[in-house]
C-alpha atoms as a PDB file:
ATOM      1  CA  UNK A   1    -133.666 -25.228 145.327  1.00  0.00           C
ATOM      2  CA  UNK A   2    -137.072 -25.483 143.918  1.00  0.00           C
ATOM      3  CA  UNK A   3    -138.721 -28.428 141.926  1.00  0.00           C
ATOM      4  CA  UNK A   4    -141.000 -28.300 138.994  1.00  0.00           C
ATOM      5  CA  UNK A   5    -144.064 -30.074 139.880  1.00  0.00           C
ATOM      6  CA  UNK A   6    -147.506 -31.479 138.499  1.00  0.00           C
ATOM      7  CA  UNK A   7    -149.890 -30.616 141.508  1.00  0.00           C
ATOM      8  CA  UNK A   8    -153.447 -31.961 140.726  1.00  0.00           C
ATOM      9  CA  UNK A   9    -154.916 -28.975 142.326  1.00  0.00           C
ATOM     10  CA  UNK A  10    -153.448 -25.486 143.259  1.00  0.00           C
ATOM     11  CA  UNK A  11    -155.985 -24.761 146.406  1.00  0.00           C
ATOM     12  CA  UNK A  12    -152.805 -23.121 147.964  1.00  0.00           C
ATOM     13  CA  UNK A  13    -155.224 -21.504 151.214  1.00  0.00           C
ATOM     14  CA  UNK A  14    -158.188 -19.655 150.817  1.00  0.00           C
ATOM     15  CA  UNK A  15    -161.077 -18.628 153.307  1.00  0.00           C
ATOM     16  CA  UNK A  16    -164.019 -21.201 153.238  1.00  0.00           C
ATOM     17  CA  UNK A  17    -167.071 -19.871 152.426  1.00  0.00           C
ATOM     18  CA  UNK A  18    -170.880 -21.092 152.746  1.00  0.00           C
ATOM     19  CA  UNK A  19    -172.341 -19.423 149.623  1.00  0.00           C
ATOM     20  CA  UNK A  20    -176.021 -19.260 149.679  1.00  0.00           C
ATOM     21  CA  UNK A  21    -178.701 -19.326 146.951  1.00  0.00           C
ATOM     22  CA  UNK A  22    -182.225 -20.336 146.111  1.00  0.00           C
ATOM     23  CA  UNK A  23    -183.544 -22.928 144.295  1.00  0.00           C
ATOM     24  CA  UNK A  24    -185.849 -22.352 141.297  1.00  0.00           C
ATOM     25  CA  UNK A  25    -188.848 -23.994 144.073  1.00  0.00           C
ATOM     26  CA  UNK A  26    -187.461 -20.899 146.101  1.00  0.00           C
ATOM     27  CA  UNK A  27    -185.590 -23.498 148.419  1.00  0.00           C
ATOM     28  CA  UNK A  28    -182.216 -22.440 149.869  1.00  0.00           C
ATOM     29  CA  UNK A  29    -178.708 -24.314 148.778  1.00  0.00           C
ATOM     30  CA  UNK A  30    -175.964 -23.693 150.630  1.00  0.00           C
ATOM     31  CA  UNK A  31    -172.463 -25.122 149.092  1.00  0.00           C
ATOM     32  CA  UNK A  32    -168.926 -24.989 150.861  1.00  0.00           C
ATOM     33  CA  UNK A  33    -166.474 -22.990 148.507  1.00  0.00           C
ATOM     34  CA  UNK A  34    -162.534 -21.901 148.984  1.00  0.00           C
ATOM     35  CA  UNK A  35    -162.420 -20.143 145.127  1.00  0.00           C
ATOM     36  CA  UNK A  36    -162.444 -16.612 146.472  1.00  0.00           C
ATOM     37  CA  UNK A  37    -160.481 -13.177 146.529  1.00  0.00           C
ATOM     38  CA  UNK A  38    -161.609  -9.469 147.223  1.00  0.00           C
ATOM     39  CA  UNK A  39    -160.791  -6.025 146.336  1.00  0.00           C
ATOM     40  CA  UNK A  40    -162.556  -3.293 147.714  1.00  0.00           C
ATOM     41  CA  UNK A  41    -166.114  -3.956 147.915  1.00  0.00           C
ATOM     42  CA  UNK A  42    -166.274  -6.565 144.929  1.00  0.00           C
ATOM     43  CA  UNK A  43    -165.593  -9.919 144.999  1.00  0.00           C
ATOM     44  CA  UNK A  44    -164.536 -12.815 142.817  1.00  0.00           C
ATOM     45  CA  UNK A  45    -165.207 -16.477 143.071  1.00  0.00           C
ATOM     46  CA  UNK A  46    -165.050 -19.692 140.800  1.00  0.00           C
ATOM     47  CA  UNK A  47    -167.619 -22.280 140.540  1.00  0.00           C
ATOM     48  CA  UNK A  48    -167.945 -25.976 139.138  1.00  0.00           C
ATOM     49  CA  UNK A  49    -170.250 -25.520 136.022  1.00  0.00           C
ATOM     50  CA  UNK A  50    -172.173 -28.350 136.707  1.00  0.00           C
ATOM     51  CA  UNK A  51    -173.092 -27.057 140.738  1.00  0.00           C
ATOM     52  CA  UNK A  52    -176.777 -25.692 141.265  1.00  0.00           C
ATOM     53  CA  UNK A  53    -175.006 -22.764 143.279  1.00  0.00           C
ATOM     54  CA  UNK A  54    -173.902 -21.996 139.284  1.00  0.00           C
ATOM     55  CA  UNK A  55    -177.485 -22.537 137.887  1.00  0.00           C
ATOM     56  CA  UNK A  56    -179.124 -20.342 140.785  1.00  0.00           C
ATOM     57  CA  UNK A  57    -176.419 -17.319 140.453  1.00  0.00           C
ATOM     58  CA  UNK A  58    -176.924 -17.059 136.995  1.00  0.00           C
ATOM     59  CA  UNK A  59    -180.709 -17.235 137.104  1.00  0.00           C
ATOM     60  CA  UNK A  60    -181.105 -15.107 140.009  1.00  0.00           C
ATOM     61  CA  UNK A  61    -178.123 -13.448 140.016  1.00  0.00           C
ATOM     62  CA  UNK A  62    -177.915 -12.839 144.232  1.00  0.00           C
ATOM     63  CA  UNK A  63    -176.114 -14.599 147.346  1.00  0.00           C
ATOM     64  CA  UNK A  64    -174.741 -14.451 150.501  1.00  0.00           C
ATOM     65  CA  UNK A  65    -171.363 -15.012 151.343  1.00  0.00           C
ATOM     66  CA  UNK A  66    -171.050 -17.150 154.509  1.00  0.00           C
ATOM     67  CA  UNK A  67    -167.391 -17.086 156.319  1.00  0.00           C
ATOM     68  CA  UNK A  68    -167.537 -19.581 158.826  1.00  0.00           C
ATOM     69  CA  UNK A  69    -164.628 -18.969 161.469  1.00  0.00           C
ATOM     70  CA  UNK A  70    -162.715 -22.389 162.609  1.00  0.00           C
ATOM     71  CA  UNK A  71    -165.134 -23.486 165.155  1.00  0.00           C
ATOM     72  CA  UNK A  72    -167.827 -24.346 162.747  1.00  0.00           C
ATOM     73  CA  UNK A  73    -165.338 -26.799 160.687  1.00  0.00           C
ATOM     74  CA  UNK A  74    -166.991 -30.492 161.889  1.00  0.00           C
ATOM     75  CA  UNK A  75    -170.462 -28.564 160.628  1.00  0.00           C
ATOM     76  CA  UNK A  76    -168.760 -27.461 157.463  1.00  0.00           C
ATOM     77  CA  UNK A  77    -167.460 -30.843 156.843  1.00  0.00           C
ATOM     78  CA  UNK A  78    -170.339 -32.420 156.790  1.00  0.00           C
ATOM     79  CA  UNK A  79    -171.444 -29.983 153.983  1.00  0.00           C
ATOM     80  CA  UNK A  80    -168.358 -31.695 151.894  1.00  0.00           C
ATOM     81  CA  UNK A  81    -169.510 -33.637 148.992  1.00  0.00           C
ATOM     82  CA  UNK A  82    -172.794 -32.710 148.945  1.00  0.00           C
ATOM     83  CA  UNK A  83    -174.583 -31.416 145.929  1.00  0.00           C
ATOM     84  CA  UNK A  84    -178.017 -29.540 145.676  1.00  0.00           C
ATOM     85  CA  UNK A  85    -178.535 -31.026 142.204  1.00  0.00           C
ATOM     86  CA  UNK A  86    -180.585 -33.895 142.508  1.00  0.00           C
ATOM     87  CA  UNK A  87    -179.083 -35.528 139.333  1.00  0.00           C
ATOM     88  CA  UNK A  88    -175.763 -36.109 140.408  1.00  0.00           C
ATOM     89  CA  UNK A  89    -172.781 -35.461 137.660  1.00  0.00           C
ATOM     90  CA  UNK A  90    -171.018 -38.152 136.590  1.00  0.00           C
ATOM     91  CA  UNK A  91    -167.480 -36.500 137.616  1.00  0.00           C
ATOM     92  CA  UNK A  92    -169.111 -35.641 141.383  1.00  0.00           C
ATOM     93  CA  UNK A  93    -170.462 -39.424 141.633  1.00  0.00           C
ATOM     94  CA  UNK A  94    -166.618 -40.832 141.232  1.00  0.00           C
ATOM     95  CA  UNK A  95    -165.555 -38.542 143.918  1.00  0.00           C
ATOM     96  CA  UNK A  96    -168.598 -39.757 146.507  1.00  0.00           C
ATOM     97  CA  UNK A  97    -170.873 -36.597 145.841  1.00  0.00           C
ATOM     98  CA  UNK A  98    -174.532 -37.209 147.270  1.00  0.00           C
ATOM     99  CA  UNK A  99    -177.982 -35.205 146.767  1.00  0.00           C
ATOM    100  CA  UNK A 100    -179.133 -33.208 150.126  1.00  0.00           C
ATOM    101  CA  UNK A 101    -181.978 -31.013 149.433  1.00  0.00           C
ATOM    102  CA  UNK A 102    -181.436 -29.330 153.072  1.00  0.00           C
ATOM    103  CA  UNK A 103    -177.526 -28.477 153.510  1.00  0.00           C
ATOM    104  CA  UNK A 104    -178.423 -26.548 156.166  1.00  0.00           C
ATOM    105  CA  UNK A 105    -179.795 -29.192 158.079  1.00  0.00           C
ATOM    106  CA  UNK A 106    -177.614 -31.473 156.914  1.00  0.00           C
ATOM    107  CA  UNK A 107    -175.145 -29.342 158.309  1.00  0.00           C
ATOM    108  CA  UNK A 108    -176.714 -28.528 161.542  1.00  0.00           C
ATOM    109  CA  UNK A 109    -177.175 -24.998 161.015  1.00  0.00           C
ATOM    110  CA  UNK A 110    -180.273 -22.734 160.781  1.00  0.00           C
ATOM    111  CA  UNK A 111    -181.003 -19.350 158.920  1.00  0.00           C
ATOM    112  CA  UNK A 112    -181.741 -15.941 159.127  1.00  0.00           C
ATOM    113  CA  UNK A 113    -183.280 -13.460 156.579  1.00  0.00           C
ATOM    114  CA  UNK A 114    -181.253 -11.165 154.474  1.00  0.00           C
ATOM    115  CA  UNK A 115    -181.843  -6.889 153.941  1.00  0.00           C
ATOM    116  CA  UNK A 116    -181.499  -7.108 150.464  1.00  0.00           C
ATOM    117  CA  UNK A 117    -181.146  -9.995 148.908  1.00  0.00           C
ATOM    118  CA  UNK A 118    -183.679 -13.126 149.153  1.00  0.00           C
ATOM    119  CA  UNK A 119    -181.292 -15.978 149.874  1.00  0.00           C
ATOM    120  CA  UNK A 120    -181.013 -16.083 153.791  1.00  0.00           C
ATOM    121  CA  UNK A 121    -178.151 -15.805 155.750  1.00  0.00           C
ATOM    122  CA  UNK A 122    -176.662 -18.591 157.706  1.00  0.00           C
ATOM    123  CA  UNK A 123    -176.713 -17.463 161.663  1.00  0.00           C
ATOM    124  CA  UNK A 124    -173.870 -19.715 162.876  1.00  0.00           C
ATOM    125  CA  UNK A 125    -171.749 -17.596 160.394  1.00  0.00           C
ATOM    126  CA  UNK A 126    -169.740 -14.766 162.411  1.00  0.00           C
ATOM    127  CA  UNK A 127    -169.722 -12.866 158.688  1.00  0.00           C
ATOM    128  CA  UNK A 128    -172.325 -12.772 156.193  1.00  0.00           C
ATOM    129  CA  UNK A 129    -172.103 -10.865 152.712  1.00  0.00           C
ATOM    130  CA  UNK A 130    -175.035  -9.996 150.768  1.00  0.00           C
ATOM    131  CA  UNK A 131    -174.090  -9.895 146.852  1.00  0.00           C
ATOM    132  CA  UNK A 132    -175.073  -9.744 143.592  1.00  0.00           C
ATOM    133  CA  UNK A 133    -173.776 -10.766 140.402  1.00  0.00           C
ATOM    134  CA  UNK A 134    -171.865  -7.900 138.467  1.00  0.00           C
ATOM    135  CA  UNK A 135    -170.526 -10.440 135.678  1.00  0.00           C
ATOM    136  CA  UNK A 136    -169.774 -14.133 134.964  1.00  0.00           C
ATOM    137  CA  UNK A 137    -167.681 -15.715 132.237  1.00  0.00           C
ATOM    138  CA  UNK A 138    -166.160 -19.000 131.198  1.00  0.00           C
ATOM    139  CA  UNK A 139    -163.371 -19.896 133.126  1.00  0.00           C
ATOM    140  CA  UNK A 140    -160.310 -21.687 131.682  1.00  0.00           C
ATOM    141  CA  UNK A 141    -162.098 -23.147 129.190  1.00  0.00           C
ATOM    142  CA  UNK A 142    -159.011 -23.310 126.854  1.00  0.00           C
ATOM    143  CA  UNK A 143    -156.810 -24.892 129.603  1.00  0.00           C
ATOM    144  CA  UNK A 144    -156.365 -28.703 128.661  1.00  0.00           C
ATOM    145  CA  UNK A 145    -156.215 -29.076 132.335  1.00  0.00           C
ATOM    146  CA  UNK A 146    -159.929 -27.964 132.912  1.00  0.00           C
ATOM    147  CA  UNK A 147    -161.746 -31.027 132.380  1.00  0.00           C
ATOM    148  CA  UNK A 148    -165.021 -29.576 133.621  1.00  0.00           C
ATOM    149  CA  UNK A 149    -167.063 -26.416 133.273  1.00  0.00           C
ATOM    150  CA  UNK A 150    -166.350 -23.554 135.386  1.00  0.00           C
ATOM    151  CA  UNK A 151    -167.100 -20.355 135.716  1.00  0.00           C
ATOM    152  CA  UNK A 152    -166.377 -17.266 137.569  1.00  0.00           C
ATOM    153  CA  UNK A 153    -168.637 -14.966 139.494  1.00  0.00           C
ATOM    154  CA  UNK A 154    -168.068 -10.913 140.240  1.00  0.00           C
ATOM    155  CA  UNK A 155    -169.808  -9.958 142.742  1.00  0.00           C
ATOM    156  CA  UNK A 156    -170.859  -6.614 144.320  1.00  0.00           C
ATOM    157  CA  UNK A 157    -170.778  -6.622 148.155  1.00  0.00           C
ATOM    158  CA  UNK A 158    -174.564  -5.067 149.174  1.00  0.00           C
ATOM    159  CA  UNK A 159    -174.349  -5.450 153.020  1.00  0.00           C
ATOM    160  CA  UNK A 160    -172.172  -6.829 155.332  1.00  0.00           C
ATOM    161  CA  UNK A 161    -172.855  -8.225 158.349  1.00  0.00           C
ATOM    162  CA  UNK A 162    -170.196  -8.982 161.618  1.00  0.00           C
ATOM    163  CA  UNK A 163    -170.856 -10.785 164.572  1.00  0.00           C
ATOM    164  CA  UNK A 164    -170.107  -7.970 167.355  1.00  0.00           C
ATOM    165  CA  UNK A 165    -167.551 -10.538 169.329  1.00  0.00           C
ATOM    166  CA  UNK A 166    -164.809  -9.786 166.421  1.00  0.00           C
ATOM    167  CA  UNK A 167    -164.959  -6.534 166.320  1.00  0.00           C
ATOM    168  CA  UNK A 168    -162.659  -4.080 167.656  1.00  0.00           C
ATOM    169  CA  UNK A 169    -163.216  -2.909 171.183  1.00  0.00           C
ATOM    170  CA  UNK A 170    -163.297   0.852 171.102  1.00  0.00           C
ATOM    171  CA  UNK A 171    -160.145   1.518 172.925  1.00  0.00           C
ATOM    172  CA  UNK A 172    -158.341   0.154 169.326  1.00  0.00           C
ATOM    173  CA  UNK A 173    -159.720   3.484 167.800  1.00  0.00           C
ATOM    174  CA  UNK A 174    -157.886   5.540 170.153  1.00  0.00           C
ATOM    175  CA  UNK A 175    -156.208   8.570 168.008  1.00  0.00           C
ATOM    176  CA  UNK A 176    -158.305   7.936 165.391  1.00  0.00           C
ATOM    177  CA  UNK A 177    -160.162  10.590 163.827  1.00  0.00           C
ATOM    178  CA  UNK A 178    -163.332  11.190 165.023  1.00  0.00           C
ATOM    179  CA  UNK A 179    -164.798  10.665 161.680  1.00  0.00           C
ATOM    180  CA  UNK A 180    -163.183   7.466 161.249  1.00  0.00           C
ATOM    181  CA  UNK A 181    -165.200   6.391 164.496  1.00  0.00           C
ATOM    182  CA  UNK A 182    -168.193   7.790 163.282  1.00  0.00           C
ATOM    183  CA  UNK A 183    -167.931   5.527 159.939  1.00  0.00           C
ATOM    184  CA  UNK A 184    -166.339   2.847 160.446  1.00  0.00           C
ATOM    185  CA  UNK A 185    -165.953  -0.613 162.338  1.00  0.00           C
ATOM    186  CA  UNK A 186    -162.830  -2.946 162.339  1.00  0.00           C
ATOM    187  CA  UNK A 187    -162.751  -6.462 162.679  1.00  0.00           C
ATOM    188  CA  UNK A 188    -160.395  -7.163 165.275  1.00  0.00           C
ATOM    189  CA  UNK A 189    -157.989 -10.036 163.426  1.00  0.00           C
ATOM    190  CA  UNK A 190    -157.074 -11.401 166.809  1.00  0.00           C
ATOM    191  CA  UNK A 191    -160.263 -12.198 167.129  1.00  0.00           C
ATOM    192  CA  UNK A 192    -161.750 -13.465 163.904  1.00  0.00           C
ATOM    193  CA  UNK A 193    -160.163 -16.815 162.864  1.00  0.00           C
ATOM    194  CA  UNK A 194    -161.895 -18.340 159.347  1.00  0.00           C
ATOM    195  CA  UNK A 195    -161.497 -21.739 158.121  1.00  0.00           C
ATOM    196  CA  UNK A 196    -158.865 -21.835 155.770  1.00  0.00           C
ATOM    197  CA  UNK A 197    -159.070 -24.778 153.226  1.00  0.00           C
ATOM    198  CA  UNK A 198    -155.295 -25.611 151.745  1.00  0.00           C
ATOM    199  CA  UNK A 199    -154.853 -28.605 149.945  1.00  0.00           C
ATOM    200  CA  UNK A 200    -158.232 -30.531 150.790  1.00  0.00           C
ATOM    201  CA  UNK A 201    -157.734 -29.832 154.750  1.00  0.00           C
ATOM    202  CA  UNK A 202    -158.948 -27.506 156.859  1.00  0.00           C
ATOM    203  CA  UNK A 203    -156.741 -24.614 158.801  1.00  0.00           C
ATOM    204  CA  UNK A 204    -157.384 -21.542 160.218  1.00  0.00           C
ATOM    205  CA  UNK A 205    -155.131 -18.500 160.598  1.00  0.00           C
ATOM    206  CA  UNK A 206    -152.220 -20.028 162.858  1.00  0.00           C
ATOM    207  CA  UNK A 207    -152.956 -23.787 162.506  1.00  0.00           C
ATOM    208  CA  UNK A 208    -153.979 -26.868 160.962  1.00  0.00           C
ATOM    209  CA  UNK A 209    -157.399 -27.866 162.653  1.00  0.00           C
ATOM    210  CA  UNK A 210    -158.860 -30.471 161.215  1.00  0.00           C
ATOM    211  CA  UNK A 211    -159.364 -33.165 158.253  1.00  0.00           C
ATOM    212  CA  UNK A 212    -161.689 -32.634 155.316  1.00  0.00           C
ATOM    213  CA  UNK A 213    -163.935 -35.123 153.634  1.00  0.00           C
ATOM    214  CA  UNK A 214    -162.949 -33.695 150.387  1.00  0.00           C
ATOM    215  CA  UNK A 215    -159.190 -35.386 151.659  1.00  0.00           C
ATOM    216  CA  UNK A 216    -160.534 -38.881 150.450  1.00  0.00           C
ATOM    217  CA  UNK A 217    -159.168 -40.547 147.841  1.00  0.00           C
ATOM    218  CA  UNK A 218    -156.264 -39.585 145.508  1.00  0.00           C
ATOM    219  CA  UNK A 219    -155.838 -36.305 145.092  1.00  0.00           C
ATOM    220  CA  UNK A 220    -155.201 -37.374 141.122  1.00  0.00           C
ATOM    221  CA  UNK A 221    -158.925 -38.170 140.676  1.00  0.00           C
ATOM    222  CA  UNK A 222    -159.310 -34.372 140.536  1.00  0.00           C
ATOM    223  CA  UNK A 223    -157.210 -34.427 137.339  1.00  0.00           C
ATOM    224  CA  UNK A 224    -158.088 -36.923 134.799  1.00  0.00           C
ATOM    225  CA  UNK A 225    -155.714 -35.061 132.298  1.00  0.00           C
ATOM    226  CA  UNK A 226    -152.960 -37.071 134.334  1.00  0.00           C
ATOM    227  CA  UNK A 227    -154.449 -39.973 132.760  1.00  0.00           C
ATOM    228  CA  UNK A 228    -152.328 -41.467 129.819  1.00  0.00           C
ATOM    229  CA  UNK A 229    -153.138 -43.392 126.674  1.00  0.00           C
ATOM    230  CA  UNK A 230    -156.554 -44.709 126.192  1.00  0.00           C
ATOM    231  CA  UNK A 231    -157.644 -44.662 129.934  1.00  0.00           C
ATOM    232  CA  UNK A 232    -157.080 -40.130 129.294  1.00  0.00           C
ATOM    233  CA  UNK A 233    -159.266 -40.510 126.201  1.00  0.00           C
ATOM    234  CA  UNK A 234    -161.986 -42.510 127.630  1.00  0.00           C
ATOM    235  CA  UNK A 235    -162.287 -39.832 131.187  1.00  0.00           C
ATOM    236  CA  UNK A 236    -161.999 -37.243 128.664  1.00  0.00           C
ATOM    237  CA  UNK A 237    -164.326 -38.380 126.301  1.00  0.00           C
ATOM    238  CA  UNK A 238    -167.393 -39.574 129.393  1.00  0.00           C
ATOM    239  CA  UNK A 239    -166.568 -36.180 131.284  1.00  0.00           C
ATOM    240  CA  UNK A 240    -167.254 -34.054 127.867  1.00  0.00           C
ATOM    241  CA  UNK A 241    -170.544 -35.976 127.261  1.00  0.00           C
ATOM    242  CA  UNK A 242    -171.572 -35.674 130.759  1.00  0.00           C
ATOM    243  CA  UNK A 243    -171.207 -32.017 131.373  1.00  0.00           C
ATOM    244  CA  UNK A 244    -171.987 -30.863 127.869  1.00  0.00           C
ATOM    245  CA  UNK A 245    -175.579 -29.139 128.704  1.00  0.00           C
ATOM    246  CA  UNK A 246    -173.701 -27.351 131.631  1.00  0.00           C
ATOM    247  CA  UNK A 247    -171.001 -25.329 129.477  1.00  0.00           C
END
């Protein structure tokens, strides 16, 4: 039997990712994201329109993907509700956003430079992507539901990096081609576990792991459209002046 629901957010389970980009001072931000998907060698993810991550991939137009696996999830969390814009939105400030110029020390983490893009990569990371921007649009901007900004981002996958521990010992290539071990490497999925966000808390690929700052508070304050009467109109109304210079 299934029931028709009103979900404030559909964050169903997606990998967590560390996306990293510079500043217009050439500083690094580093912001935790779980709107991502691949095919092939291109990637697509979804961005707040109001996040400097969205300001520095559409001047610059380069990143690195960061997957974290589950062990990094108490450094990841404390990456949660952090912003690299030092004028806080309005909509961030009601959920308990702050300004951290340094993520990465914020996070405890430390950095490592990229082959060809300029944002660095983030060591602690047991993947790291280097991208570029292929196209970005408006996204959902005629959903009623989308009370802020957003964008999406395709990306084209430059160079990927994998820590050696997850890959796949060579006795897994065993009646293989020898041109498939010439060209290629496997990541051994018994071995590689990323932090999985679902529903504002943290998972990885067998189990639920840990709590997530982004877990505080009502889940509805990520949907003011729930709102009714004159309290909708008002959130409506402050959240389309405040984000207005970001669509």
């Amino acid at each position: 039997m299934h029931k028709t629901i009103e979900p404030s957010i559909l964050y169903f389970g997606t990998p967590v990712v560390l996306v990293s980009t510079l500043n217009q001072d050439g500083s690094l931000n580093v912001a935790p994201i779980s709107s991502i998907w691949w095919l092939g060698w291109s990637c697509m993810i979804g961005l707040d329109g109001t996040s400097q991550t969205t300001e520095n991939l559409k001047r610059t137009g380069e990143c690195v993907l960061n997957m974290p696996s589950a062990d990094l999830v108490d450094a990841v969390d404390r990456g949660a509700r952090t912003t690299g814009r030092s004028s806080v939105p309005l909509h961030k400030k009601s959920l308990g956003y702050k300004y951290v110029k340094d993520k990465v020390g914020e996070m405890g983490l430390s950095t490592q430079n990229s082959l060809q893009v300029k944002p660095a990569r983030i060591v602690e990371c047991p993947v790291q992507l280097e991208a570029k921007v292929s196209d970005c649009r408006r996204f959902g901007e005629n959903n009623a539901r989308m009370s802020i900004p957003s964008f999406s981002f395709e990306l084209d996958i430059l160079k990927v990096h994998v820590e050696e521990t997850i890959l796949m010992a060579n006795s897994h290539l065993d009646g293989k081609p020898d041109g498939d071990r010439d060209r290629n490497q496997y990541v051994d999925p018994d071995k590689w576990h990323p932090l999985i966000m679902s529903f504002r808390k943290f998972y990885t690929t067998n189990d639920y792991i840990h709590e997530s700052r982004l877990n505080r508070g009502a889940e509805e304050m990520y949907a003011p459209w729930k709102k009714k009467g004159i309290k909708r109109k008002i959130t409506e109304l402050m959240l389309s002046v405040a984000t207005r210079k970001y669509r």
